[in-house]
PDB file of N, CA and C in Angstrom:
ATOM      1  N   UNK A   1      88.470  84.047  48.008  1.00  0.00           N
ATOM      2  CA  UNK A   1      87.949  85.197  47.284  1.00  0.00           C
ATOM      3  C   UNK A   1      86.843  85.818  48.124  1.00  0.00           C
ATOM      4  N   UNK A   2      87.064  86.926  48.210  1.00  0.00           N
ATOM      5  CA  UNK A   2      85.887  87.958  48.804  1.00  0.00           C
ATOM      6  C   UNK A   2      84.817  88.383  47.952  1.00  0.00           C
ATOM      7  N   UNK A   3      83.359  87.903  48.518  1.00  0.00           N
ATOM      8  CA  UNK A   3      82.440  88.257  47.813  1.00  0.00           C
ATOM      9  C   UNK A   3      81.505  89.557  48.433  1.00  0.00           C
ATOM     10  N   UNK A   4      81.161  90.251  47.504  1.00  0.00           N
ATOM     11  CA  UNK A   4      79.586  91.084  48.333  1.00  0.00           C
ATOM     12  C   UNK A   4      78.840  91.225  46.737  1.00  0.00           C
ATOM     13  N   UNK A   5      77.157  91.078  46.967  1.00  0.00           N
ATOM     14  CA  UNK A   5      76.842  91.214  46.511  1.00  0.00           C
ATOM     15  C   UNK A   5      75.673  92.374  46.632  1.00  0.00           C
ATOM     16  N   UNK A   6      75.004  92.703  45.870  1.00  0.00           N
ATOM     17  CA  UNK A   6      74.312  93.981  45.503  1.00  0.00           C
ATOM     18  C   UNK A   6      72.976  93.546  44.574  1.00  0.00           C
ATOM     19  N   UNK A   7      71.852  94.139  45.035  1.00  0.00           N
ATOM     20  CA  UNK A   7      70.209  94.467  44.201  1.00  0.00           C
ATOM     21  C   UNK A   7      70.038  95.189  43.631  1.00  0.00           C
ATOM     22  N   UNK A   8      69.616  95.754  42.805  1.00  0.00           N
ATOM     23  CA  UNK A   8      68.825  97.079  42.380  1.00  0.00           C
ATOM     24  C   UNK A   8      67.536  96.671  41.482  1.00  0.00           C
ATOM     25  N   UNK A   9      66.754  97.284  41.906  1.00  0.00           N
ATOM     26  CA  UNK A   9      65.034  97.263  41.405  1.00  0.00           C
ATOM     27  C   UNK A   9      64.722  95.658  41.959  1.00  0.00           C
ATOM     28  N   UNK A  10      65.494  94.640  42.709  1.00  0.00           N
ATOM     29  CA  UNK A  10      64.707  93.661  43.120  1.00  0.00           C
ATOM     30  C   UNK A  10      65.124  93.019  44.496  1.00  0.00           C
ATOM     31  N   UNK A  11      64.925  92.425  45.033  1.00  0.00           N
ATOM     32  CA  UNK A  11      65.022  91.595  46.561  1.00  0.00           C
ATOM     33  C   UNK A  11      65.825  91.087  46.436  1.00  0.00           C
ATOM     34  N   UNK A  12      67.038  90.863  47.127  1.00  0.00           N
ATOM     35  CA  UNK A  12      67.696  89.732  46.845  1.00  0.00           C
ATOM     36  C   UNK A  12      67.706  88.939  47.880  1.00  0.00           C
ATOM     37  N   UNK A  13      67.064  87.997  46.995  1.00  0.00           N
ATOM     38  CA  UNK A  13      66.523  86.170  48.016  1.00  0.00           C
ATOM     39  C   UNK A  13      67.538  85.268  48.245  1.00  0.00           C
ATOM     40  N   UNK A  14      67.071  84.509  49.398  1.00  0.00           N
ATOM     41  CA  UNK A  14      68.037  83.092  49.018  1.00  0.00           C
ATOM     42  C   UNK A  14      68.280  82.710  48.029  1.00  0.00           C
ATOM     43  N   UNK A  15      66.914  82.125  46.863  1.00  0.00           N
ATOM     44  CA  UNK A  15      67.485  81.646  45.678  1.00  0.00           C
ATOM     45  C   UNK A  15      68.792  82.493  44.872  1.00  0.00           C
ATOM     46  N   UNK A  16      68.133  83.964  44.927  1.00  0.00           N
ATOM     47  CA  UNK A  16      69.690  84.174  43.777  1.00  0.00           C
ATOM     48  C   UNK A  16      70.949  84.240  44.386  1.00  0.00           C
ATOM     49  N   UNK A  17      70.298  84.613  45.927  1.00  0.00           N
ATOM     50  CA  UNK A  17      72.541  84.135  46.377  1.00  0.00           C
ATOM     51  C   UNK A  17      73.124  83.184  46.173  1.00  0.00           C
ATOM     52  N   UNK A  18      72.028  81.751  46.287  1.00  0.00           N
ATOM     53  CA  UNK A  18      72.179  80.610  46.077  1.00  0.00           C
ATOM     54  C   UNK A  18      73.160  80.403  44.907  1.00  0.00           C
ATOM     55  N   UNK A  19      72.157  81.043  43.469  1.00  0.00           N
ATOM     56  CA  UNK A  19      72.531  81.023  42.445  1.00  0.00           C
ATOM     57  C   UNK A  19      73.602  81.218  42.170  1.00  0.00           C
ATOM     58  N   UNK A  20      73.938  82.981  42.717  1.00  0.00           N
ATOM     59  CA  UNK A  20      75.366  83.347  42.294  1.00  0.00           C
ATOM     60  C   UNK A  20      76.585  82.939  43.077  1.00  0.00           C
ATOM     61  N   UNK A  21      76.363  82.639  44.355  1.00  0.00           N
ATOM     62  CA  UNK A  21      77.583  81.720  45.207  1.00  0.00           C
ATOM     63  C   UNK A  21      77.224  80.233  44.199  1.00  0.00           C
ATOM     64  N   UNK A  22      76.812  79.696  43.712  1.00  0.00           N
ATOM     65  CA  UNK A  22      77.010  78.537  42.832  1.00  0.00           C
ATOM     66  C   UNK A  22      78.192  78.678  42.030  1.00  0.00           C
ATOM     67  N   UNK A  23      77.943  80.044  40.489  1.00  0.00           N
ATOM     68  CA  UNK A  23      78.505  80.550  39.798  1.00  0.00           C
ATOM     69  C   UNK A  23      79.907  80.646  40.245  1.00  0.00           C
ATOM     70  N   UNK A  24      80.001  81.487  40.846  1.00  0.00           N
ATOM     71  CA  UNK A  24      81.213  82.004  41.517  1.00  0.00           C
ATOM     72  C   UNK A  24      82.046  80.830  42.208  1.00  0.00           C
ATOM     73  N   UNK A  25      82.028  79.916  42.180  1.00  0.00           N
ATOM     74  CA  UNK A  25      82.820  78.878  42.147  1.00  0.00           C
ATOM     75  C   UNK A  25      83.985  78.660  41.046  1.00  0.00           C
ATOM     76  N   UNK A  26      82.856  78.876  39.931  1.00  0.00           N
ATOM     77  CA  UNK A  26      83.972  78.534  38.562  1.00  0.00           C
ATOM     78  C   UNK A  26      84.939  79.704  38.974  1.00  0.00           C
ATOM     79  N   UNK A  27      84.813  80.980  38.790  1.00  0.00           N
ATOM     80  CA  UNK A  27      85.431  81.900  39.113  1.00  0.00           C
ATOM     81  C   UNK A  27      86.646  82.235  40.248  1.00  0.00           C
ATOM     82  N   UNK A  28      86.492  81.005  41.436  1.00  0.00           N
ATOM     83  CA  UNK A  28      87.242  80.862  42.964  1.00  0.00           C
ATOM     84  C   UNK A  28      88.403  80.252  42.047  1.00  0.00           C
ATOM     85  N   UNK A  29      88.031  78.991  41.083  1.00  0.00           N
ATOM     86  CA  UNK A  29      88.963  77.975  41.152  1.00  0.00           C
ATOM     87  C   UNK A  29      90.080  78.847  39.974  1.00  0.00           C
ATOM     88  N   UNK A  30      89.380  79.978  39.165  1.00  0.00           N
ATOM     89  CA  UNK A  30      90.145  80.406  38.216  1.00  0.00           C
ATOM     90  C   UNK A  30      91.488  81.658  38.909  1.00  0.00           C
ATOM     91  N   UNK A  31      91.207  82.370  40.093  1.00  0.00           N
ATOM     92  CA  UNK A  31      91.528  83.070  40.828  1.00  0.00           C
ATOM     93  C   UNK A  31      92.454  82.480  41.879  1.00  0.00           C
ATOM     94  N   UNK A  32      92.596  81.498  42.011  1.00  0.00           N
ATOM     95  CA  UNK A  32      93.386  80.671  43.538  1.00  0.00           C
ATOM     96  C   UNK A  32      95.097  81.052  43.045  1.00  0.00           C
ATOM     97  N   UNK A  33      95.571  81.355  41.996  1.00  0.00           N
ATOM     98  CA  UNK A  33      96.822  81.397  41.799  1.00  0.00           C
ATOM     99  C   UNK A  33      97.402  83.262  42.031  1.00  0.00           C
ATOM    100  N   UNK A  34      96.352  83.623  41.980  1.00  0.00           N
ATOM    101  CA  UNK A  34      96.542  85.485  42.396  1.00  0.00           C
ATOM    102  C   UNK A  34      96.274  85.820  44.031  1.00  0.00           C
ATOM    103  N   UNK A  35      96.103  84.481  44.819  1.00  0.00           N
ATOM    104  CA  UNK A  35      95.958  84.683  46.285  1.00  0.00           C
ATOM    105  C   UNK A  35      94.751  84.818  46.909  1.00  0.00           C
ATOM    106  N   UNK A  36      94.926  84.678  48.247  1.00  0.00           N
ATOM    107  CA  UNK A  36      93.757  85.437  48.864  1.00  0.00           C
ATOM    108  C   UNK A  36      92.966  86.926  48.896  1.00  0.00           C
ATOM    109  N   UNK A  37      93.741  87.590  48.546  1.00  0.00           N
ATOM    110  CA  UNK A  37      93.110  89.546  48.130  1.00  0.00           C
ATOM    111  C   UNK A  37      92.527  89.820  46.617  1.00  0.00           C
ATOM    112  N   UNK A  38      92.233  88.481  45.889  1.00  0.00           N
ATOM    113  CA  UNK A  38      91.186  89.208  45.488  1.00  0.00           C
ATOM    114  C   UNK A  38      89.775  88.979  45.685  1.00  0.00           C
ATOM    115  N   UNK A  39      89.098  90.234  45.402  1.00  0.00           N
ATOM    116  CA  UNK A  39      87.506  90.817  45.740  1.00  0.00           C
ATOM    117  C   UNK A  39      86.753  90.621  44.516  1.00  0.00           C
ATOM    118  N   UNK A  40      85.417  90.315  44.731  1.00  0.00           N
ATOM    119  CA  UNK A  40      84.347  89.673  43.636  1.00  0.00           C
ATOM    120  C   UNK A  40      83.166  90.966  44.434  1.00  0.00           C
ATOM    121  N   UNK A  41      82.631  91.661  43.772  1.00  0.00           N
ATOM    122  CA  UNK A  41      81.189  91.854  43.598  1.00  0.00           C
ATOM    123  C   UNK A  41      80.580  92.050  42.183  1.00  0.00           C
ATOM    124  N   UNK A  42      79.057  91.477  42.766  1.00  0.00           N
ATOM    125  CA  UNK A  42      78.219  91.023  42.092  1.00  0.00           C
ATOM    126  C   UNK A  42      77.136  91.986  42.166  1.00  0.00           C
ATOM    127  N   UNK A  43      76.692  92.530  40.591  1.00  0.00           N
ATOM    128  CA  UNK A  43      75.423  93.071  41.253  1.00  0.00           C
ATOM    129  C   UNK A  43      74.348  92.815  40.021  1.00  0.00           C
ATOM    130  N   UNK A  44      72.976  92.733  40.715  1.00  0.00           N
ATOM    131  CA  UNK A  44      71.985  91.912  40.305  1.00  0.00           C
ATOM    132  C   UNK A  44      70.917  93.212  40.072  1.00  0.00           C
ATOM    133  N   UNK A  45      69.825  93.130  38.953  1.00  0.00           N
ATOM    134  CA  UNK A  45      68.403  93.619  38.868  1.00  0.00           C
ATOM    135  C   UNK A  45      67.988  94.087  37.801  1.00  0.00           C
ATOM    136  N   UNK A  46      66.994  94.631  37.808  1.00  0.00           N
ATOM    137  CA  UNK A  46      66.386  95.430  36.600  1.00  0.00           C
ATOM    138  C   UNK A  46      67.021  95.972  36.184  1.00  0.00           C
ATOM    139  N   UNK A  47      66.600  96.255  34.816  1.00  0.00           N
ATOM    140  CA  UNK A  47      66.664  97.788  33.817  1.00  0.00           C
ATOM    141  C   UNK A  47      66.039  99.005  33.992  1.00  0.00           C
ATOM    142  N   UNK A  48      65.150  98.789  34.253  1.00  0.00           N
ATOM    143  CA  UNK A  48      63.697  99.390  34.094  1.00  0.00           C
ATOM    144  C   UNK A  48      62.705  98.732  35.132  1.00  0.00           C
ATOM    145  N   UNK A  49      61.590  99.495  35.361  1.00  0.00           N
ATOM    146  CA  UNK A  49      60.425  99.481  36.258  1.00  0.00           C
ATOM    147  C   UNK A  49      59.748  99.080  35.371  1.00  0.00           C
ATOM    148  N   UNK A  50      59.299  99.372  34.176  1.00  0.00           N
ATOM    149  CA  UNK A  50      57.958  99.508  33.410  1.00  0.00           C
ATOM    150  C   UNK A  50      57.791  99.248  32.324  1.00  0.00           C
ATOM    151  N   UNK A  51      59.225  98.452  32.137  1.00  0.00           N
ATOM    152  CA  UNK A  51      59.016  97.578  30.759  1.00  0.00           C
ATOM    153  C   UNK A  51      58.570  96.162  31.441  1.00  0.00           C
ATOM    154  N   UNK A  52      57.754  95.268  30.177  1.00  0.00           N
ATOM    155  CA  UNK A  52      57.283  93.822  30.899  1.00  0.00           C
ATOM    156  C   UNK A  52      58.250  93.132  29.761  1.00  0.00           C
ATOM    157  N   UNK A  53      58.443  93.482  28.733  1.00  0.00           N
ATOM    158  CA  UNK A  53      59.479  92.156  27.617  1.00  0.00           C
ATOM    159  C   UNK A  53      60.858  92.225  27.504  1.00  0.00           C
ATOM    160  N   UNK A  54      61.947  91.806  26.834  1.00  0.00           N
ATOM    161  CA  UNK A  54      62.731  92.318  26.867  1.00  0.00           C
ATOM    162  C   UNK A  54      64.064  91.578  27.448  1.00  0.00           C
ATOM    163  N   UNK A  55      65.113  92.409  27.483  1.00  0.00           N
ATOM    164  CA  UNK A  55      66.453  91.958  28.311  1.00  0.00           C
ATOM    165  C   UNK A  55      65.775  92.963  29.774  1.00  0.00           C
ATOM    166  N   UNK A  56      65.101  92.042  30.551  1.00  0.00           N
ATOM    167  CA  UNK A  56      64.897  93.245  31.801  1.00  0.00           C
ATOM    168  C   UNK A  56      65.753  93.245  32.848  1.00  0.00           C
ATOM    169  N   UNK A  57      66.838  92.133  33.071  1.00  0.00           N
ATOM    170  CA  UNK A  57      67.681  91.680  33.878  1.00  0.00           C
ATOM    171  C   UNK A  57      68.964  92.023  33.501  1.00  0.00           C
ATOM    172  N   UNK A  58      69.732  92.600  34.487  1.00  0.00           N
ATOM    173  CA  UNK A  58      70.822  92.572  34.365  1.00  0.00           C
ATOM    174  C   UNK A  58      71.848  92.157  35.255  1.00  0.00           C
ATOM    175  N   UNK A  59      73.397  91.734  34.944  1.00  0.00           N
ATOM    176  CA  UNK A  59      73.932  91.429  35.961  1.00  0.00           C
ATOM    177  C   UNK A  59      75.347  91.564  35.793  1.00  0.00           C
ATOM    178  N   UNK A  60      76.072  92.644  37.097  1.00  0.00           N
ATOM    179  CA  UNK A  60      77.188  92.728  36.780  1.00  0.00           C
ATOM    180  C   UNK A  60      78.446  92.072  37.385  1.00  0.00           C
ATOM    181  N   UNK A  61      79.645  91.957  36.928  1.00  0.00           N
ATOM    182  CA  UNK A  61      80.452  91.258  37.924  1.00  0.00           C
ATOM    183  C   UNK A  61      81.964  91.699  37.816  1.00  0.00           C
ATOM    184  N   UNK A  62      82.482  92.369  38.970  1.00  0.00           N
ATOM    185  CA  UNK A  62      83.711  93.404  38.872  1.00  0.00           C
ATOM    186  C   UNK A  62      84.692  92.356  39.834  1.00  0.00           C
ATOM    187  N   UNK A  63      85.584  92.125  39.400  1.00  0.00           N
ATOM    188  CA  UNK A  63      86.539  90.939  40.175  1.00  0.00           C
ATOM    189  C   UNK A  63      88.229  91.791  39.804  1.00  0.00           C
ATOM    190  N   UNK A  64      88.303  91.987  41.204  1.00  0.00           N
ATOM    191  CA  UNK A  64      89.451  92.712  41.432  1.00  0.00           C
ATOM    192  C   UNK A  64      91.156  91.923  41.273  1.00  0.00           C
ATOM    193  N   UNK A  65      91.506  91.744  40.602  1.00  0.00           N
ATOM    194  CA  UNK A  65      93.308  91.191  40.966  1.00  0.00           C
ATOM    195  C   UNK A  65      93.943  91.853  40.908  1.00  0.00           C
ATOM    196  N   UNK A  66      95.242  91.386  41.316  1.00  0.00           N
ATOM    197  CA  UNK A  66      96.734  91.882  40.952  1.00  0.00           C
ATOM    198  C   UNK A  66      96.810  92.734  40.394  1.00  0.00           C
ATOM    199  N   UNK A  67      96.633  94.271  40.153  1.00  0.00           N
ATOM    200  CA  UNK A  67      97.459  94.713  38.608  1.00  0.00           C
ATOM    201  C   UNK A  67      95.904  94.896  37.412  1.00  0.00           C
ATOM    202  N   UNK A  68      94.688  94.258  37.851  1.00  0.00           N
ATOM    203  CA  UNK A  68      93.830  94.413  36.357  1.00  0.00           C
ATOM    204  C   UNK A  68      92.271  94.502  37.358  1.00  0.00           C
ATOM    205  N   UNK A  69      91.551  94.780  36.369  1.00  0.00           N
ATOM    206  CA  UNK A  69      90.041  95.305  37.195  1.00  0.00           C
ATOM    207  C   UNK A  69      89.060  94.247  36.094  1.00  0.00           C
ATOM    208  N   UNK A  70      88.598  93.249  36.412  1.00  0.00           N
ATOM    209  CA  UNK A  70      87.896  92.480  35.523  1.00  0.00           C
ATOM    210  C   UNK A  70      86.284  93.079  35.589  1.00  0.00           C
ATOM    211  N   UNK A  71      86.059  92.965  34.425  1.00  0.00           N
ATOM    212  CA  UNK A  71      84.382  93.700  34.721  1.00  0.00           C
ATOM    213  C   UNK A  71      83.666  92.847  33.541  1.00  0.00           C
ATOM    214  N   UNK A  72      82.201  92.962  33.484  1.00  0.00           N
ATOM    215  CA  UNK A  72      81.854  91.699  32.884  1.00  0.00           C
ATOM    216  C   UNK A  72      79.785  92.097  33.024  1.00  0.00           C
ATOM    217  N   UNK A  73      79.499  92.335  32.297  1.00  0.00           N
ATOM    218  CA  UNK A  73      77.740  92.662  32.217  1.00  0.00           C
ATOM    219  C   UNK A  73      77.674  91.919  31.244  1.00  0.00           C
ATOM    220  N   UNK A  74      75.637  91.323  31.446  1.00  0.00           N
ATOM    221  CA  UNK A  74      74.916  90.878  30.971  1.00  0.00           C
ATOM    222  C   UNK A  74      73.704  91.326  30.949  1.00  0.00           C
ATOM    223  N   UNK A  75      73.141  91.547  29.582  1.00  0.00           N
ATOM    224  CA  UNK A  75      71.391  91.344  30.171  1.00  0.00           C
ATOM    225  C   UNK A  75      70.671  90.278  29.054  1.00  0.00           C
ATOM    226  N   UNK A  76      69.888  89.984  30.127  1.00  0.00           N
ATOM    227  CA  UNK A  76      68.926  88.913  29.675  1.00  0.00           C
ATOM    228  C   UNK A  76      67.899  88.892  30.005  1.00  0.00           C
ATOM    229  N   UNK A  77      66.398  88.159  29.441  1.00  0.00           N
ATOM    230  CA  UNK A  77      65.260  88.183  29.886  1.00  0.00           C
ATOM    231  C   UNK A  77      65.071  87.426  31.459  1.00  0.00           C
ATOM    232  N   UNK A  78      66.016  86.455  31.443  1.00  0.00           N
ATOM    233  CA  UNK A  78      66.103  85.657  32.592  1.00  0.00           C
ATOM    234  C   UNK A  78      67.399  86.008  33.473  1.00  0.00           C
ATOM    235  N   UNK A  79      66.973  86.493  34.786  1.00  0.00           N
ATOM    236  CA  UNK A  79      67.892  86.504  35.985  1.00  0.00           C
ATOM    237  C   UNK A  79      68.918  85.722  35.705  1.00  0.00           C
ATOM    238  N   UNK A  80      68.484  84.309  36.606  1.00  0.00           N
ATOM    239  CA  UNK A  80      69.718  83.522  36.299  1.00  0.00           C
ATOM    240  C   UNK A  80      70.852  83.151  35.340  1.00  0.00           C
ATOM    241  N   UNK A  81      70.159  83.331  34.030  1.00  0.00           N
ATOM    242  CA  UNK A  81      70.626  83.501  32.441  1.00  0.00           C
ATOM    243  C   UNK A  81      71.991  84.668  32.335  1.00  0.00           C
ATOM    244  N   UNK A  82      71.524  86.130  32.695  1.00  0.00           N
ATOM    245  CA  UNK A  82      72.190  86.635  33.059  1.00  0.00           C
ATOM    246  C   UNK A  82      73.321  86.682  34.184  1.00  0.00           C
ATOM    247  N   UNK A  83      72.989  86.059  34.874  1.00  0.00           N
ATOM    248  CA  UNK A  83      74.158  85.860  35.611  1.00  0.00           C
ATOM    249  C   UNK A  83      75.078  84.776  35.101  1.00  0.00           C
ATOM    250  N   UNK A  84      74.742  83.609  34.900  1.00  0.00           N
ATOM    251  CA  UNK A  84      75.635  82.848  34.036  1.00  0.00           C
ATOM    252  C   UNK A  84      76.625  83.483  32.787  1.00  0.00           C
ATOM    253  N   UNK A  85      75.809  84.071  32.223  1.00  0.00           N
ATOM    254  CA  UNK A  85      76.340  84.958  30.707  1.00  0.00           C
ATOM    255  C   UNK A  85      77.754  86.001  31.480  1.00  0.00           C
ATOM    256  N   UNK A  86      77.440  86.511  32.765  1.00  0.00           N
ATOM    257  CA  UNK A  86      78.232  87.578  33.228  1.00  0.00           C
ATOM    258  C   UNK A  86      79.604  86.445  33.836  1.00  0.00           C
ATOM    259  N   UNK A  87      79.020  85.834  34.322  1.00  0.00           N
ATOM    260  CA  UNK A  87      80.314  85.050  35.261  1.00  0.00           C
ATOM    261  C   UNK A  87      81.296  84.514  33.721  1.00  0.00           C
ATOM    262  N   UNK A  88      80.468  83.867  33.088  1.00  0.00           N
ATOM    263  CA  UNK A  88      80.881  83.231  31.935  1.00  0.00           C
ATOM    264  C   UNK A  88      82.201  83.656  31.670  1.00  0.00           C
ATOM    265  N   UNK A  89      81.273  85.165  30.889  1.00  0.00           N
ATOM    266  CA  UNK A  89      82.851  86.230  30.312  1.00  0.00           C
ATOM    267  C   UNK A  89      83.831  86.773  31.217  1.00  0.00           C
ATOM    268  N   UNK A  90      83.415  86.962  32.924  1.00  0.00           N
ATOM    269  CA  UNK A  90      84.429  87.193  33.425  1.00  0.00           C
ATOM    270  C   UNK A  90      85.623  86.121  33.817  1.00  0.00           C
ATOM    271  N   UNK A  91      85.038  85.155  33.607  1.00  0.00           N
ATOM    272  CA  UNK A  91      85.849  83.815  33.427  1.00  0.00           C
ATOM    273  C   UNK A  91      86.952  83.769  32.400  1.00  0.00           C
ATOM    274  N   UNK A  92      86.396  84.097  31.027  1.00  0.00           N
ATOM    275  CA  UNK A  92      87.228  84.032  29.957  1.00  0.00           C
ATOM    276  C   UNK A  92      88.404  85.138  30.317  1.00  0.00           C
ATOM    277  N   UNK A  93      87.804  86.204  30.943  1.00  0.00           N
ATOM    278  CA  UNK A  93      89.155  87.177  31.038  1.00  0.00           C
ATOM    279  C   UNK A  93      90.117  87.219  31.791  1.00  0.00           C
ATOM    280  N   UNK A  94      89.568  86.071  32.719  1.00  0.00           N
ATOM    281  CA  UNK A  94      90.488  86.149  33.893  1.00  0.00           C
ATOM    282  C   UNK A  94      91.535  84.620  33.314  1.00  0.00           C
ATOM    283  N   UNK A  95      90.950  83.903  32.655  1.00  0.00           N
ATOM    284  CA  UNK A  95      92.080  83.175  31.709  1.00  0.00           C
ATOM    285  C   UNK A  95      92.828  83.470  31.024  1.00  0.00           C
ATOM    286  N   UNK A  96      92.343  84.417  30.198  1.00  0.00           N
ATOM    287  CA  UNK A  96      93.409  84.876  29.417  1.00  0.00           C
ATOM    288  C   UNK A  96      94.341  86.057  30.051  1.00  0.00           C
ATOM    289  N   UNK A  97      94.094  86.875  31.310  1.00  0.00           N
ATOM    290  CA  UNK A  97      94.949  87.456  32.028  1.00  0.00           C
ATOM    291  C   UNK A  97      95.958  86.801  32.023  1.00  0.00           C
ATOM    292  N   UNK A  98      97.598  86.880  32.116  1.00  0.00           N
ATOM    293  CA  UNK A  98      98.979  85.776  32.290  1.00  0.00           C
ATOM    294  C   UNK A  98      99.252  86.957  33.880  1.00  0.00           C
ATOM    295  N   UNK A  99      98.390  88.079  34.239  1.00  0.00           N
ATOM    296  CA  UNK A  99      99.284  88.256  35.624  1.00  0.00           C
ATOM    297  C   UNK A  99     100.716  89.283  34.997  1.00  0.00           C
ATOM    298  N   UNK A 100     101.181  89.530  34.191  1.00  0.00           N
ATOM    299  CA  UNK A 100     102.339  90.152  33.807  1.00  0.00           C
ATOM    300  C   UNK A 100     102.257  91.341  34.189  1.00  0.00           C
ATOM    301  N   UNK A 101     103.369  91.840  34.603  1.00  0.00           N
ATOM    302  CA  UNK A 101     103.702  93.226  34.867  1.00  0.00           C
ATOM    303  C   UNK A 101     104.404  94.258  33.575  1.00  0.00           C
ATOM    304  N   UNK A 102     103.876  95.300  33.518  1.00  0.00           N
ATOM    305  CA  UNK A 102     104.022  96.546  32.480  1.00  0.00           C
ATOM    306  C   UNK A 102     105.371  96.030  31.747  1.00  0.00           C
ATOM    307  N   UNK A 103     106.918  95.807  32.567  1.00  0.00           N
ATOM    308  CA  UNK A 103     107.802  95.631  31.852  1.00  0.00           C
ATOM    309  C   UNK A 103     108.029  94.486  31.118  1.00  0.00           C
ATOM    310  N   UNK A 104     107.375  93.165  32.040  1.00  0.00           N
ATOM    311  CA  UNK A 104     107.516  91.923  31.429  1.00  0.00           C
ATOM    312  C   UNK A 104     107.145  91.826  30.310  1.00  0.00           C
ATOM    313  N   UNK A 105     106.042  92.784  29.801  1.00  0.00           N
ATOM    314  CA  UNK A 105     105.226  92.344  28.831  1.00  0.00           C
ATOM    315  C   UNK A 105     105.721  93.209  27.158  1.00  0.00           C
ATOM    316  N   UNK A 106     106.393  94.275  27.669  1.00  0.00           N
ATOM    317  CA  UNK A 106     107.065  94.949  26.728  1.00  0.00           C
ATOM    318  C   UNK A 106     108.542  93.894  26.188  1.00  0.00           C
ATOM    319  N   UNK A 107     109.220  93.167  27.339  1.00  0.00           N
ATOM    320  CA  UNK A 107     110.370  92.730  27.233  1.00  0.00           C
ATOM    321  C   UNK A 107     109.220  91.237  26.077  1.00  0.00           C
ATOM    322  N   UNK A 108     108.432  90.923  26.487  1.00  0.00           N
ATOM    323  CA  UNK A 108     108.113  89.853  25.741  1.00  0.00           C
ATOM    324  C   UNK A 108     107.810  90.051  24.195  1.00  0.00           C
ATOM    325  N   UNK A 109     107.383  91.767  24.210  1.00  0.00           N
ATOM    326  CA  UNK A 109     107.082  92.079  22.464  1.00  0.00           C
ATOM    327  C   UNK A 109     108.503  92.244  22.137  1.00  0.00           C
ATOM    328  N   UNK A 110     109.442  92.540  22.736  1.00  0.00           N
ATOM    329  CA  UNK A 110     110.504  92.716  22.189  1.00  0.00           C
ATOM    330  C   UNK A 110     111.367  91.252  21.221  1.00  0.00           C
ATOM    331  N   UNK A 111     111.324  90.402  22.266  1.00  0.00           N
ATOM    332  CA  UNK A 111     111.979  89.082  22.027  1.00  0.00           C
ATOM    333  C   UNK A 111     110.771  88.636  21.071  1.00  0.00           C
ATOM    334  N   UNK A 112     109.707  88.865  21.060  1.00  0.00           N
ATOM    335  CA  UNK A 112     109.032  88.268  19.432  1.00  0.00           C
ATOM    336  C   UNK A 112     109.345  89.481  18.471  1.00  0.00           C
ATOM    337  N   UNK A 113     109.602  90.285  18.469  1.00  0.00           N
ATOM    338  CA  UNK A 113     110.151  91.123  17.122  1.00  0.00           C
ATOM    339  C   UNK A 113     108.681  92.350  16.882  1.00  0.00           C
ATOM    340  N   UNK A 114     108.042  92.256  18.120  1.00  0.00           N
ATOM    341  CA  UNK A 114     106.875  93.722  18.168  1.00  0.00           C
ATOM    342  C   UNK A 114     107.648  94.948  18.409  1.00  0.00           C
ATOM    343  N   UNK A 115     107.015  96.209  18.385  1.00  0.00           N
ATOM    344  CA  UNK A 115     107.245  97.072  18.424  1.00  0.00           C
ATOM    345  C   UNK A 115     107.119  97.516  20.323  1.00  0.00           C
ATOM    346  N   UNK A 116     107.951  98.495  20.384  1.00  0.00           N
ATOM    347  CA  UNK A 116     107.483  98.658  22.049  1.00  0.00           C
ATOM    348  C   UNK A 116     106.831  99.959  21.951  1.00  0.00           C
ATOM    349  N   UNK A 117     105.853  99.742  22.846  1.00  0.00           N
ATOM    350  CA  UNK A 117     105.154 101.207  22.969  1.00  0.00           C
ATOM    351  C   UNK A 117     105.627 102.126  24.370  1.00  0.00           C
ATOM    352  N   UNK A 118     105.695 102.679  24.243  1.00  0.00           N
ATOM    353  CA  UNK A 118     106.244 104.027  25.364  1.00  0.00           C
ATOM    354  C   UNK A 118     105.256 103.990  26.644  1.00  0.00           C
TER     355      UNK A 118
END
């Protein structure tokens, strides 16, 4: 999986690459069956300049496959928090993705007795 990641309103240090190449593990092992082409960015920072409380962190995570565009935000008071929360849900979606193509998936409402949509 191809990563790049991205700042806005803050530095990005060793620690949080650290952090989010940690994360993004769960995410490698969920992705290994869609190949080598797909792309992960990550992007990290503020909300705001000039608030001090709050969800001031945010963090996004756009993971490219086959056929679907996974996207996935968080905010939280805590950096890292947020990034966990973001990988989290892009996790869940990329599980429940099956990979199907437009017709497969019509032929599958068919054989359960759904309606097909045009």
């Amino acid at each position: 999986m191809n990563t790049s990641l991205k700042a806005k309103g803050i530095s990005l240090t060793d620690a949080i690459k650290a952090a989010i190449e940690q994360k993004l593990t769960v995410l490698e092992k969920k992705v290994t069956k869609f190949g080598p082409s797909v792309n992960a960015e990550v992007e990290v920072g503020r909300t705001t300049k000039h608030h001090k409380k709050g969800e001031l962190y945010r963090a996004e995570v756009h993971v490219r496959l086959p056929g679907k565009l996974v996207y996935a935000e968080a905010l939280n008071k805590d950096l890292y928090a947020a990034i966990g929360a973001a990988v989290r849900e892009a996790g869940a979606q990329i599980s429940s993705y099956k990979g199907l193509r437009a017709e497969d998936r019509r032929t599958a409402k068919k054989t359960k007795g759904g309606r097909e949509s045009a």
